[in-house]
Protein backbone atom coordinates (compact mmCIF):
# COMPACT_ATOMS: atom_id res chain seq x y z
CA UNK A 1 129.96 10.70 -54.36
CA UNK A 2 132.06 12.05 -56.86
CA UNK A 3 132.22 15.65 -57.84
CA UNK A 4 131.56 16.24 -61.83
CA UNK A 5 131.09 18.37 -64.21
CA UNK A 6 130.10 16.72 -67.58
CA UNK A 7 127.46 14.58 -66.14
CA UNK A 8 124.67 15.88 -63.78
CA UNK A 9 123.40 12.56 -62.70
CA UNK A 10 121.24 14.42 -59.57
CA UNK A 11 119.83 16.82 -61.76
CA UNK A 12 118.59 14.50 -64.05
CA UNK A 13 117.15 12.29 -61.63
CA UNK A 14 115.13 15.44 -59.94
CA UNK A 15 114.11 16.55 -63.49
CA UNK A 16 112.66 12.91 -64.32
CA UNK A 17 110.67 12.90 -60.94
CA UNK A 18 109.98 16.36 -61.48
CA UNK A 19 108.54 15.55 -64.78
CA UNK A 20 106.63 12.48 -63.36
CA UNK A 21 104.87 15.06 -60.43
CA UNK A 22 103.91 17.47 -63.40
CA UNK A 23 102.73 14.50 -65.84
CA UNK A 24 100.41 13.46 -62.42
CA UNK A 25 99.37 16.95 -61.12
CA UNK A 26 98.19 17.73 -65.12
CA UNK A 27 96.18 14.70 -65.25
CA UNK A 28 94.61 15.85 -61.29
CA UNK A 29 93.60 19.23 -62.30
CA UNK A 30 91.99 17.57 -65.81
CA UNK A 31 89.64 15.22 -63.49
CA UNK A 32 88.78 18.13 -60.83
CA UNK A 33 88.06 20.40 -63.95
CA UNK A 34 85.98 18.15 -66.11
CA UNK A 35 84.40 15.94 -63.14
CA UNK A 36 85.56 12.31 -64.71
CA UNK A 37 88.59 10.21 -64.19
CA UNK A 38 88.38 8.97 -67.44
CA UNK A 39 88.81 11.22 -70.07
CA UNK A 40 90.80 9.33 -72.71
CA UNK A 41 91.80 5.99 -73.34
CA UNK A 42 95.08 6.31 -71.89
CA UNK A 43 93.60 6.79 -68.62
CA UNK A 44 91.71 3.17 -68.32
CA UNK A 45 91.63 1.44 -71.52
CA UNK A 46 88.93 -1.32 -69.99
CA UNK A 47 86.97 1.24 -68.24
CA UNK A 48 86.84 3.31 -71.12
CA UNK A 49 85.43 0.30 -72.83
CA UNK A 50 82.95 -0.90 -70.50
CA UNK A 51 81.99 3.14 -69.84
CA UNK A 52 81.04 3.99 -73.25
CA UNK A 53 78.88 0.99 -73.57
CA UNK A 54 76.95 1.97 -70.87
CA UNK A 55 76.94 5.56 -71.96
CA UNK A 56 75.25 4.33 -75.45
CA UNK A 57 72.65 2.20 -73.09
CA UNK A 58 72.24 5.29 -71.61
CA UNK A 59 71.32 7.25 -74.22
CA UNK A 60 69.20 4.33 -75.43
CA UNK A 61 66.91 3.99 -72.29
CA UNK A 62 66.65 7.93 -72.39
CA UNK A 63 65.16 7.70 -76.03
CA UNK A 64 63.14 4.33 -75.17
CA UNK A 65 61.69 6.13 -72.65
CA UNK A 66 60.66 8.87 -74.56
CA UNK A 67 59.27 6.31 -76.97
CA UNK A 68 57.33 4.93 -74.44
CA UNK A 69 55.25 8.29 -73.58
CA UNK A 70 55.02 9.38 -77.32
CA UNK A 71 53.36 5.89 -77.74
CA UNK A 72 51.19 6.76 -75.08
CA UNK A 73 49.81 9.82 -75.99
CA UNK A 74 48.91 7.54 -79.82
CA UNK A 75 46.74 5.52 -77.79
CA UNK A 76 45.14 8.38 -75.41
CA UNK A 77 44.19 9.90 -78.82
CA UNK A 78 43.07 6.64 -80.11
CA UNK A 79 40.98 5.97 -77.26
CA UNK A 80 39.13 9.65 -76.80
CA UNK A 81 38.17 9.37 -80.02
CA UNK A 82 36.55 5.94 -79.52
CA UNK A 83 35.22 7.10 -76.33
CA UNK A 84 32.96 9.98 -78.12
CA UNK A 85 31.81 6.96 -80.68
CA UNK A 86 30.38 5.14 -77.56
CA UNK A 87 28.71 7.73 -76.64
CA UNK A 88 27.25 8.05 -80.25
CA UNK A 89 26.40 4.40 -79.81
CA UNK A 90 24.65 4.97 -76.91
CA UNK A 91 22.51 7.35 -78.03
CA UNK A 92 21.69 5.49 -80.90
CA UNK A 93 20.89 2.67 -79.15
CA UNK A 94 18.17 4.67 -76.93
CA UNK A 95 16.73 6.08 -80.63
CA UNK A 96 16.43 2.83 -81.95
CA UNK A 97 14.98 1.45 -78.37
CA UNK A 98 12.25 4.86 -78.42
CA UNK A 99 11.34 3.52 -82.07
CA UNK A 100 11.01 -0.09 -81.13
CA UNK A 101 7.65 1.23 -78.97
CA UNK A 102 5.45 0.72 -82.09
CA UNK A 103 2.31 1.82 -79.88
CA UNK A 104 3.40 5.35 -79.41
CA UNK A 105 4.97 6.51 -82.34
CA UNK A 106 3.92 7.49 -85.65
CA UNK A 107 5.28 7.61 -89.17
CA UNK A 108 6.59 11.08 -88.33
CA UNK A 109 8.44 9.81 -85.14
CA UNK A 110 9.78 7.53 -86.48
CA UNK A 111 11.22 9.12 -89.53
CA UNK A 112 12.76 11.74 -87.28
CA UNK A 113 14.56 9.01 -84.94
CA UNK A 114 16.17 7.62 -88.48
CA UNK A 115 17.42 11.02 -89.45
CA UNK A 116 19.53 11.95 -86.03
CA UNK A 117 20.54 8.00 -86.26
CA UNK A 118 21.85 9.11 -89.92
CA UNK A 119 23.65 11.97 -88.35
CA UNK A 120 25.12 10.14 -86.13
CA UNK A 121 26.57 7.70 -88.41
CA UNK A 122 27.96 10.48 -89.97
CA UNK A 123 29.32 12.07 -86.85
CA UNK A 124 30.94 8.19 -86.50
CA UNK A 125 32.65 7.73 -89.91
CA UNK A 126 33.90 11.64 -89.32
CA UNK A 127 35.59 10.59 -86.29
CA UNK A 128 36.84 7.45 -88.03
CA UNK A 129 38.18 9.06 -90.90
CA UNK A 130 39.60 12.25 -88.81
CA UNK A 131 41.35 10.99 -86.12
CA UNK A 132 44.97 11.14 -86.18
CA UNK A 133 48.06 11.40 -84.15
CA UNK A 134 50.48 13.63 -86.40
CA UNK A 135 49.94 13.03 -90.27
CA UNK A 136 48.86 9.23 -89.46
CA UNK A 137 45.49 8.35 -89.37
CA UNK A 138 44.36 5.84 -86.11
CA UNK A 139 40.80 4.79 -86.96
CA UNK A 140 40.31 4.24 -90.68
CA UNK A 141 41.75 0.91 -90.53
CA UNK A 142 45.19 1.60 -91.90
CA UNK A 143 46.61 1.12 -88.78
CA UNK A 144 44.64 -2.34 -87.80
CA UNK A 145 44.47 -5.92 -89.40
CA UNK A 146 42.85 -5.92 -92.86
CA UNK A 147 41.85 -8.75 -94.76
CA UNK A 148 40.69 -9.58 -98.25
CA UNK A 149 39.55 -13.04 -100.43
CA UNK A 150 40.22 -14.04 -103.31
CA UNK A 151 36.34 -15.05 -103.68
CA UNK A 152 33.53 -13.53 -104.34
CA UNK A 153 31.64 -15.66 -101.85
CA UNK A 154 33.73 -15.09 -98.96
CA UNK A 155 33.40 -11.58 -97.36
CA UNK A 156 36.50 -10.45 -94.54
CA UNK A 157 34.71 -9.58 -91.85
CA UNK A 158 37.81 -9.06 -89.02
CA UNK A 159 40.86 -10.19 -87.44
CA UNK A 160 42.83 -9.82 -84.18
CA UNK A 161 45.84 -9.25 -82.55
CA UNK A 162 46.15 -13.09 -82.24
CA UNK A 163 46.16 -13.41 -85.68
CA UNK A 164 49.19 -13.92 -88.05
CA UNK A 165 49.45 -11.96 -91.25
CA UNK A 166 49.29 -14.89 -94.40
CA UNK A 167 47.02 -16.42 -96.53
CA UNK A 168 44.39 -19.06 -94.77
CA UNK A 169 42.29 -21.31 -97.01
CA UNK A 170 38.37 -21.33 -96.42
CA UNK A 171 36.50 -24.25 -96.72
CA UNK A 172 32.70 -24.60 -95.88
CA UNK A 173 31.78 -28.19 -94.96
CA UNK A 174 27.88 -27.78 -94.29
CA UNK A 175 25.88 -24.54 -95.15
CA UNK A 176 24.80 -22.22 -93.06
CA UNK A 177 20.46 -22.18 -93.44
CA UNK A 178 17.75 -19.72 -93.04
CA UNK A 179 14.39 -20.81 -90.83
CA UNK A 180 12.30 -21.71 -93.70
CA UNK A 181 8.42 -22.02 -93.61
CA UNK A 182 7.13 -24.08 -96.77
CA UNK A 183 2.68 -24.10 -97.03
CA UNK A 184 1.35 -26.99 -96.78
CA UNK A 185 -0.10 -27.04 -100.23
CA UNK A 186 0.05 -25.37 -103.25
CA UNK A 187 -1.85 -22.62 -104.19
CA UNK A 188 -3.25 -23.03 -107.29
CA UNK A 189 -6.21 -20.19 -107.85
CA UNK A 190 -6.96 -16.99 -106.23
CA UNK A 191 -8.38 -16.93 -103.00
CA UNK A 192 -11.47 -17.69 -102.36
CA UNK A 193 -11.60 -15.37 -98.97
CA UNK A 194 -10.00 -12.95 -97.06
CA UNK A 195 -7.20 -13.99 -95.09
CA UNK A 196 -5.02 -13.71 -92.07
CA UNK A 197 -1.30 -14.79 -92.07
CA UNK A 198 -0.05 -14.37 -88.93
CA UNK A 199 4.63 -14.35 -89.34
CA UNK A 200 6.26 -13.89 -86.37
CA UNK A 201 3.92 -12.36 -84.03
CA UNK A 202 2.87 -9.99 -87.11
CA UNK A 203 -0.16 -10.27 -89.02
CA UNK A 204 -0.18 -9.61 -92.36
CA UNK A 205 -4.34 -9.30 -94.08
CA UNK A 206 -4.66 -10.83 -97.23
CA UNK A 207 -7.46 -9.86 -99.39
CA UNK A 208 -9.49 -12.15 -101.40
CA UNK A 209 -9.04 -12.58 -105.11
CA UNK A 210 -5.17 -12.13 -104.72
CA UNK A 211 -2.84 -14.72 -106.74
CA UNK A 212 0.18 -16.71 -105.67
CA UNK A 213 1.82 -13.64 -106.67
CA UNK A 214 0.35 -11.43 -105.28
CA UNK A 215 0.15 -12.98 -101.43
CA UNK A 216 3.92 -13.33 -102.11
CA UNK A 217 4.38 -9.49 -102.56
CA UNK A 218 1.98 -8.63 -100.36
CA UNK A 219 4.14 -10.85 -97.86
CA UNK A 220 7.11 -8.97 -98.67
CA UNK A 221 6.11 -5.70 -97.90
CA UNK A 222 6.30 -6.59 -94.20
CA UNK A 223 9.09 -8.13 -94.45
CA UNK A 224 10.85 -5.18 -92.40
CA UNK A 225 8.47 -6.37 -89.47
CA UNK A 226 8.47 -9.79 -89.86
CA UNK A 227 12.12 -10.53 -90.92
CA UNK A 228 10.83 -12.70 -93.37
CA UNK A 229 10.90 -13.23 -96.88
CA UNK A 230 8.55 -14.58 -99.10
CA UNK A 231 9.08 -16.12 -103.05
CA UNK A 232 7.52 -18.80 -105.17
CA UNK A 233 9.74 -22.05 -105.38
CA UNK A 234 8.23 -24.00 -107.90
CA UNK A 235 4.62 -24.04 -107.27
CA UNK A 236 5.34 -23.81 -103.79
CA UNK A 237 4.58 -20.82 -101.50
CA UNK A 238 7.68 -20.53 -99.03
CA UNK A 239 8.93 -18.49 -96.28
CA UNK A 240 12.56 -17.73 -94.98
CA UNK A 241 14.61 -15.72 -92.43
CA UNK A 242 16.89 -12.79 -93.11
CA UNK A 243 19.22 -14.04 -91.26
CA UNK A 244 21.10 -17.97 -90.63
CA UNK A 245 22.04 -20.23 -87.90
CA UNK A 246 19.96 -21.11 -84.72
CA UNK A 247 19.74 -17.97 -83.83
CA UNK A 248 16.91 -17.40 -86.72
CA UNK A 249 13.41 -18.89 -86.50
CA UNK A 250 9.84 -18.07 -88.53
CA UNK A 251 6.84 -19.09 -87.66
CA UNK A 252 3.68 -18.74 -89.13
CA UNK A 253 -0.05 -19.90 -89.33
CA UNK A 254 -3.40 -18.37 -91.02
CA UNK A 255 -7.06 -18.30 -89.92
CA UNK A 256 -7.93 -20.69 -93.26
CA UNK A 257 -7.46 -23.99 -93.60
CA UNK A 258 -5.02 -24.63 -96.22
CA UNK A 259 -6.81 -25.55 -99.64
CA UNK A 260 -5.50 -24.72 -103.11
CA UNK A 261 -7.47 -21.55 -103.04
CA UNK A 262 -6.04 -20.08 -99.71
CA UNK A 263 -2.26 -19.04 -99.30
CA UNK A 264 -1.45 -22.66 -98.41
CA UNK A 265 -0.46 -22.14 -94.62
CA UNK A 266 -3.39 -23.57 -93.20
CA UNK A 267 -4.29 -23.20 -89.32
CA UNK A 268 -1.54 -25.63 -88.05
CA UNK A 269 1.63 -23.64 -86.81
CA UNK A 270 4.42 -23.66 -89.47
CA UNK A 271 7.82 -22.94 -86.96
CA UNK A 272 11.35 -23.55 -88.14
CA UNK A 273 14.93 -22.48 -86.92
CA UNK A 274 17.97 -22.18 -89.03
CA UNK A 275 20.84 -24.38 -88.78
CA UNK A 276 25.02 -22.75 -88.57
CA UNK A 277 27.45 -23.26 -91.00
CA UNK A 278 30.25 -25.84 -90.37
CA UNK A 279 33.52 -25.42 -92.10
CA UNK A 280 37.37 -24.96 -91.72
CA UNK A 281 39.80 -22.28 -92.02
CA UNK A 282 43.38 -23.05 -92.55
CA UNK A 283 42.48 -26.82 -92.66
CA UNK A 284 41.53 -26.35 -88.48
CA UNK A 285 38.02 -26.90 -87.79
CA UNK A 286 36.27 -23.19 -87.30
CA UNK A 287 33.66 -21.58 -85.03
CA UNK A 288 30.49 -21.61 -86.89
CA UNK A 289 27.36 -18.77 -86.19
CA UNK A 290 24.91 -18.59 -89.12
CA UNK A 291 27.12 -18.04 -92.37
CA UNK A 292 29.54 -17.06 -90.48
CA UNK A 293 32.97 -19.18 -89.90
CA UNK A 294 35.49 -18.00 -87.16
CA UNK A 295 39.08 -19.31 -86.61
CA UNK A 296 39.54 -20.74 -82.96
CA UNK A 297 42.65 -21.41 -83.22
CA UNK A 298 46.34 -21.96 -85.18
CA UNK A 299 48.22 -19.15 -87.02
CA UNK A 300 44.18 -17.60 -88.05
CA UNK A 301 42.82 -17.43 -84.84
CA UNK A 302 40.37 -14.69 -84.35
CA UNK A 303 39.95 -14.04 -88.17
CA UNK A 304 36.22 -14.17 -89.37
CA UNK A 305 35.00 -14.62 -92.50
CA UNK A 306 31.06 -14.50 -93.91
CA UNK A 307 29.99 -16.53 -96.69
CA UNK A 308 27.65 -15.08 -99.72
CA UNK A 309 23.71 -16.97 -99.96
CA UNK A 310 23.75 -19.99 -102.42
CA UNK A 311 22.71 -18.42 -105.86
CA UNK A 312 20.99 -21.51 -106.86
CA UNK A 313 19.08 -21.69 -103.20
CA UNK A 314 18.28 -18.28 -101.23
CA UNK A 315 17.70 -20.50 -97.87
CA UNK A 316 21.50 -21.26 -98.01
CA UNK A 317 25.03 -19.85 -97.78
CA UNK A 318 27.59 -21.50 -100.27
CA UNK A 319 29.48 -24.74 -99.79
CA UNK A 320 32.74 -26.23 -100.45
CA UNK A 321 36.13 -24.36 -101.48
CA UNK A 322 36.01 -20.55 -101.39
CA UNK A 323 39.05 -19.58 -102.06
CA UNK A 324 41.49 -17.82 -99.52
CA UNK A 325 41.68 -14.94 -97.77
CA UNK A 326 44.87 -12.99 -97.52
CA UNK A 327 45.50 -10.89 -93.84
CA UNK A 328 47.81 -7.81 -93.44
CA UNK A 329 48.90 -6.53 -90.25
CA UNK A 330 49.38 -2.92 -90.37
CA UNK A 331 49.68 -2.45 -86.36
CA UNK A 332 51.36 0.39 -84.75
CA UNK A 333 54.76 -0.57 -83.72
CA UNK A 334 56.42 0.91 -80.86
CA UNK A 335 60.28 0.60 -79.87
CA UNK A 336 59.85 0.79 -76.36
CA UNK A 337 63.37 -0.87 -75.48
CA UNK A 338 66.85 0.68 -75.84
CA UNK A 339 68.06 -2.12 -77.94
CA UNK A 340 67.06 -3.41 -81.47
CA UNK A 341 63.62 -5.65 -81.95
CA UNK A 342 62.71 -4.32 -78.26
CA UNK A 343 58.97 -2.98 -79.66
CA UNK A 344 55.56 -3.71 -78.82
CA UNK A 345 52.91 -3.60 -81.44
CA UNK A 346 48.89 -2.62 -80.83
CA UNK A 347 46.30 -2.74 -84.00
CA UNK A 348 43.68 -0.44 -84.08
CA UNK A 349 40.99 -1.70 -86.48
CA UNK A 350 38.50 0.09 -88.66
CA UNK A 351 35.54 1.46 -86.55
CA UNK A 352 33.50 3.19 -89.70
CA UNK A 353 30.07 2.10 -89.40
CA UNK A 354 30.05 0.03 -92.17
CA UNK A 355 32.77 -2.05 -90.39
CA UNK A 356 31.17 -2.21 -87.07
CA UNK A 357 27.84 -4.65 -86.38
CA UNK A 358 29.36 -6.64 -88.68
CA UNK A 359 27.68 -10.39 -89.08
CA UNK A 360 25.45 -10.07 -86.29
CA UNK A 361 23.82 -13.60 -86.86
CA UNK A 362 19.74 -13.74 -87.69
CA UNK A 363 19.80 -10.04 -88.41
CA UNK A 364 18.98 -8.25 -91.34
CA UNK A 365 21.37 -5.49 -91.54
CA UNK A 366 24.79 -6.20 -92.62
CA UNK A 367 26.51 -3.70 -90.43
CA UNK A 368 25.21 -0.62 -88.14
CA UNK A 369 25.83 1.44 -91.71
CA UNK A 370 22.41 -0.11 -92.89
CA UNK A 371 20.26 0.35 -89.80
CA UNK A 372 16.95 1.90 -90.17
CA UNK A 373 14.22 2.42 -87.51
CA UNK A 374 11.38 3.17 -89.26
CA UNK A 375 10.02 -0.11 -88.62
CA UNK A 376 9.81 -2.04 -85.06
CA UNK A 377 11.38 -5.07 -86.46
CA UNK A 378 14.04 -2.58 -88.01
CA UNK A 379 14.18 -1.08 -84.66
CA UNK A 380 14.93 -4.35 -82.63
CA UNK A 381 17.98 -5.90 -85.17
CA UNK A 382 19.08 -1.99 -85.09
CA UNK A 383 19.23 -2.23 -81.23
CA UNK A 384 21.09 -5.89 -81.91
CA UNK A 385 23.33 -4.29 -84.65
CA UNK A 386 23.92 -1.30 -82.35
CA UNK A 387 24.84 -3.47 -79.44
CA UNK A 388 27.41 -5.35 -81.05
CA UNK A 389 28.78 -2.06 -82.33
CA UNK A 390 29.55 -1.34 -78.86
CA UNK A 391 31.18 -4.23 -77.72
CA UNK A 392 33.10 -4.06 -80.74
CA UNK A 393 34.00 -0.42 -79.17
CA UNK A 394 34.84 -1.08 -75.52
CA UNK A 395 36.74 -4.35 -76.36
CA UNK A 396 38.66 -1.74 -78.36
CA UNK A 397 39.30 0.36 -75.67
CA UNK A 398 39.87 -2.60 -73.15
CA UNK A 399 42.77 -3.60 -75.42
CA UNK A 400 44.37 0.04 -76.16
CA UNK A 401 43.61 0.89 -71.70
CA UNK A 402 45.50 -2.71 -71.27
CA UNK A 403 48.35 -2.28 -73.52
CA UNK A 404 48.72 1.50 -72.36
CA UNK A 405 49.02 0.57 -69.19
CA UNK A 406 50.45 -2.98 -68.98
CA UNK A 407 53.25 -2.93 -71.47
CA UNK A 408 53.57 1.09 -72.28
CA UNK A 409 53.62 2.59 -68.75
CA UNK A 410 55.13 -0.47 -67.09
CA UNK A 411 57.85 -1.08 -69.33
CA UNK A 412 58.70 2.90 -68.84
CA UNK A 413 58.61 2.52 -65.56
CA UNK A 414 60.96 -0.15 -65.59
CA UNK A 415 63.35 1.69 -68.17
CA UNK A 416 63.42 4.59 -65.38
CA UNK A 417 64.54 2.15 -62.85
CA UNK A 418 66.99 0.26 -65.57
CA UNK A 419 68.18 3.83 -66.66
CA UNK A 420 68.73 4.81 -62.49
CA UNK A 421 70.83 1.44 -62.20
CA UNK A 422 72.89 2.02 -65.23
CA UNK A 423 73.96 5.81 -65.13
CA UNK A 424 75.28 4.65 -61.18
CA UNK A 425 77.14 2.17 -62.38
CA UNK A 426 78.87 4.19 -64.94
CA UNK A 427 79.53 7.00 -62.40
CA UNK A 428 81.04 4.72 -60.52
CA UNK A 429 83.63 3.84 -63.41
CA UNK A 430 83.92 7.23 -64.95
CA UNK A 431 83.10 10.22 -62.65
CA UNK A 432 86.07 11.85 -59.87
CA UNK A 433 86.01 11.70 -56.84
CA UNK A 434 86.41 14.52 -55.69
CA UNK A 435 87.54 13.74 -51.78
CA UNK A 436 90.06 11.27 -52.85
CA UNK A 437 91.34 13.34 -56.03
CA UNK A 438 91.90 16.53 -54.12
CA UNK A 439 94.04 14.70 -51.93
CA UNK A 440 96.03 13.41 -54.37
CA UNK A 441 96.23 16.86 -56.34
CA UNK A 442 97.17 18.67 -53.19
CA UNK A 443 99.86 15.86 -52.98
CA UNK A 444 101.14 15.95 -56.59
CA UNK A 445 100.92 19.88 -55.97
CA UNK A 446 103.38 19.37 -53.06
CA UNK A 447 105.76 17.48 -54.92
CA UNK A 448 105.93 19.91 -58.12
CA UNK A 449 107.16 22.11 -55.80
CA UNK A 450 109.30 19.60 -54.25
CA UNK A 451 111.18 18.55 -57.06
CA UNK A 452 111.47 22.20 -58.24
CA UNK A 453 113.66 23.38 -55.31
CA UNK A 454 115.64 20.07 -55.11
CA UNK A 455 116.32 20.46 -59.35
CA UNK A 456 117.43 24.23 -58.77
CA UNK A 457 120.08 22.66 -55.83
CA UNK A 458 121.37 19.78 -58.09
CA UNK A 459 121.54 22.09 -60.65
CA UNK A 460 124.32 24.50 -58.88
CA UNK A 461 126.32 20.90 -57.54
CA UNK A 462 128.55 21.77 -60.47
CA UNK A 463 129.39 24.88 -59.16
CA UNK A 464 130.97 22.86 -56.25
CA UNK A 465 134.18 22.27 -58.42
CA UNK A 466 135.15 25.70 -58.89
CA UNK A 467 135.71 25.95 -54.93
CA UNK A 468 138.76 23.17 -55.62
CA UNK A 469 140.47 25.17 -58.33
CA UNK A 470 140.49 28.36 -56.29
């Protein structure tokens, strides 16, 4: 090799491989000091890629999970609240089943069992009105599925999960009827003796000299026993239910022979039982029970509807088009997923008491709002009333316990797993390891100070010349 002094080719060679060890023992103390082997694009442009990605599902499973017990602890405080309105229902139930035993209480008794069911009502539409997770309110309705029609005749009664928010045409084919009792002839003067009408198992005394009129009112004010109600169509003395369908009968017969100056009944037993309503909802045929038409299936399943009494005939519910009745679905929606449109919805409907008991069919309270137990017929629809409060309740809390535990808690528990799986494989992309990196640190270490020693000797090969000019 020749000897030179302009050009240092050694030295520059040990300063470039110098250079190189530094460059790789910078980059080995960078992963041992911040615990990942890829810390900047430079240092695995594909793995930096495919790491981040996973870092953002990462952070999205984290949250998701989060979500997931946040949504829980909605529908624990949904459901303790519904479980103390059970146990309001309960006791109301055993009120109304103490003032059902007509041959122990009095007046008194009875008027005290209405008052703690009035408190309790109370208590219910407190808890109703009350409950709420935050600022939002779980039980008032406003976060279930609401409905309202366009027609007066058509009352929304509810709606479920299965059904679709939208507008659904009702149309009632054949009316729902009342049981209706008709006398068997007209009567026409006062009566000519005391008499004994005998509705439904209750007998009402009707004194002689009383007019059409007046056996019609005095009819009437039993009608909380008897379920009945009495009016004069035409000349005609007749009877009807409260409520419609099959599930209502009457039945009633007198101890006089009918005659134009009796009530008309005669001795013969006058029994009828009220037919169901037929109709459609969305043009698909619907579950009829009494006036009351139910969507089986299509985009309205579940939603029910009641239908208003005929104003031209009180033994009837309205026929033909009535209008349309337009659903909302307000549920509570949940992201439980770590990606967009990954959410799970649950609706929570109204339980106020004037939304529960709702279209109980051939009973004369609307809703368990308007029970009253002063009266043993009053006391058995109230136990009816009351009883479908309660299923309405524990279905309630069957779907809430379902979806808390089906789709909430299982879908966390499979986010913890997902989350496990995900957070390995990105270690394995992005975090040191630290056997194999010490190894090559210690190496790149050695070389440093290699190339350091072998750069200070090619530096003084130079010097080599000077010994020839001596």
């Amino acid at each position: 090799m020749a000897l030179t002094i302009a050009n240092n080719v050694s030295s520059l060679n040990a300063q470039n491989n110098l250079n190189r060890a530094s460059r790789n023992l910078s980059s080995s103390i960078e992963r041992l000091s911040s615990g990942l082997k890829v810390n900047r694009g430079a240092d695995g442009p594909a793995a930096l890629v495919i790491s981040e990605k996973q870092r953002a599902q990462i952070s999205g499973l984290k949250q998701a999970i989060e979500n997931s017990e946040k949504a829980v602890a909605v529908v624990q405080t949904a459901e303790g609240a519904l479980n103390e309105i059970n146990t309001l229902l309960v006791k109301a139930r055993s009120l109304a089943l103490d003032s059902a035993n007509a041959g122990v209480n009095d007046s008194d008794s009875l008027a005290a069992n209405q008052a703690e069911i009035d408190n309790l009502l109370d208590t219910i539409n407190r808890i109703a009105n009350n409950t709420q997770f935050g600022t939002k309110k779980l039980l008032d309705g406003s976060a279930g599925i609401k409905g309202v029609s366009n027609d007066a005749d058509t009352t929304f009664l509810s709606a479920t999960n299965a059904t679709t928010a939208g507008s659904y045409a009702v149309v009632v084919a054949t009316a729902g009827e009342r049981a209706v009792a008709e006398a068997d002839e007209d009567q026409a003067a006062v009566l000519a003796q005391a008499e004994t009408l005998t509705i439904n198992g209750v007998s009402v005394s009707l004194n002689a000299g009383l007019t059409q009129n007046q056996v019609v009112s005095r009819i009437n004010e039993f009608t909380a026993q008897t379920g009945v109600t009495a009016e004069v169509d035409g000349t005609t003395t007749r009877l009807y239910s409260a409520g419609f369908g099959s599930s209502a009968s009457i039945s009633v017969v007198s101890d006089v022979a009918a005659a134009a100056d009796s009530s008309g009944f005669g001795t013969a037993t006058i029994s009828d039982t009220g037919a169901d309503i037929t109709g459609t909802i969305d043009g698909i045929a619907a579950t009829g029970k009494g006036n009351v038409l139910t969507a089986a299936s299509g985009a309205s399943q579940g939603l029910s509807v009641q239908l208003a009494v005929n104003p031209t005939d009180a033994t009837a519910s309205v026929t033909g088009a009535q209008g349309s009745v337009t659903v909302t679905d307000n549920s509570l929606v949940f992201q439980i997923g770590p990606n967009q449109n990954q959410t799970a919805k649950v609706a929570i409907n109204q339980v106020n008491p004037t939304s529960l008991g709702v279209g109980v069919v051939g009973n004369q309270f609307a809703s368990l709002n308007a029970i009253d137990i002063t009266s043993t017929a009053g006391a058995n629809d109230s136990i009816g009333v009351i009883d479908t409060a309660i299923d309405q309740i524990t279905n309630l809390r069957g779907s809430l316990g379902a979806f808390q535990q089906n789709t909430l808690e299982s879908t966390a528990n499979n986010l913890r797993a997902t989350l496990e799986n995900t957070v390995n494989a990105e270690s394995v992309i992005r975090d040191t390891d630290f056997a194999e990196e010490i190894a090559n640190f210690t190496r790149q270490q050695v070389l440093v100070q290699a190339g350091t020693s072998v750069l200070s000797n090619a530096n003084q090969q130079p010097q080599l010349v000077l010994s020839l000019l001596r």
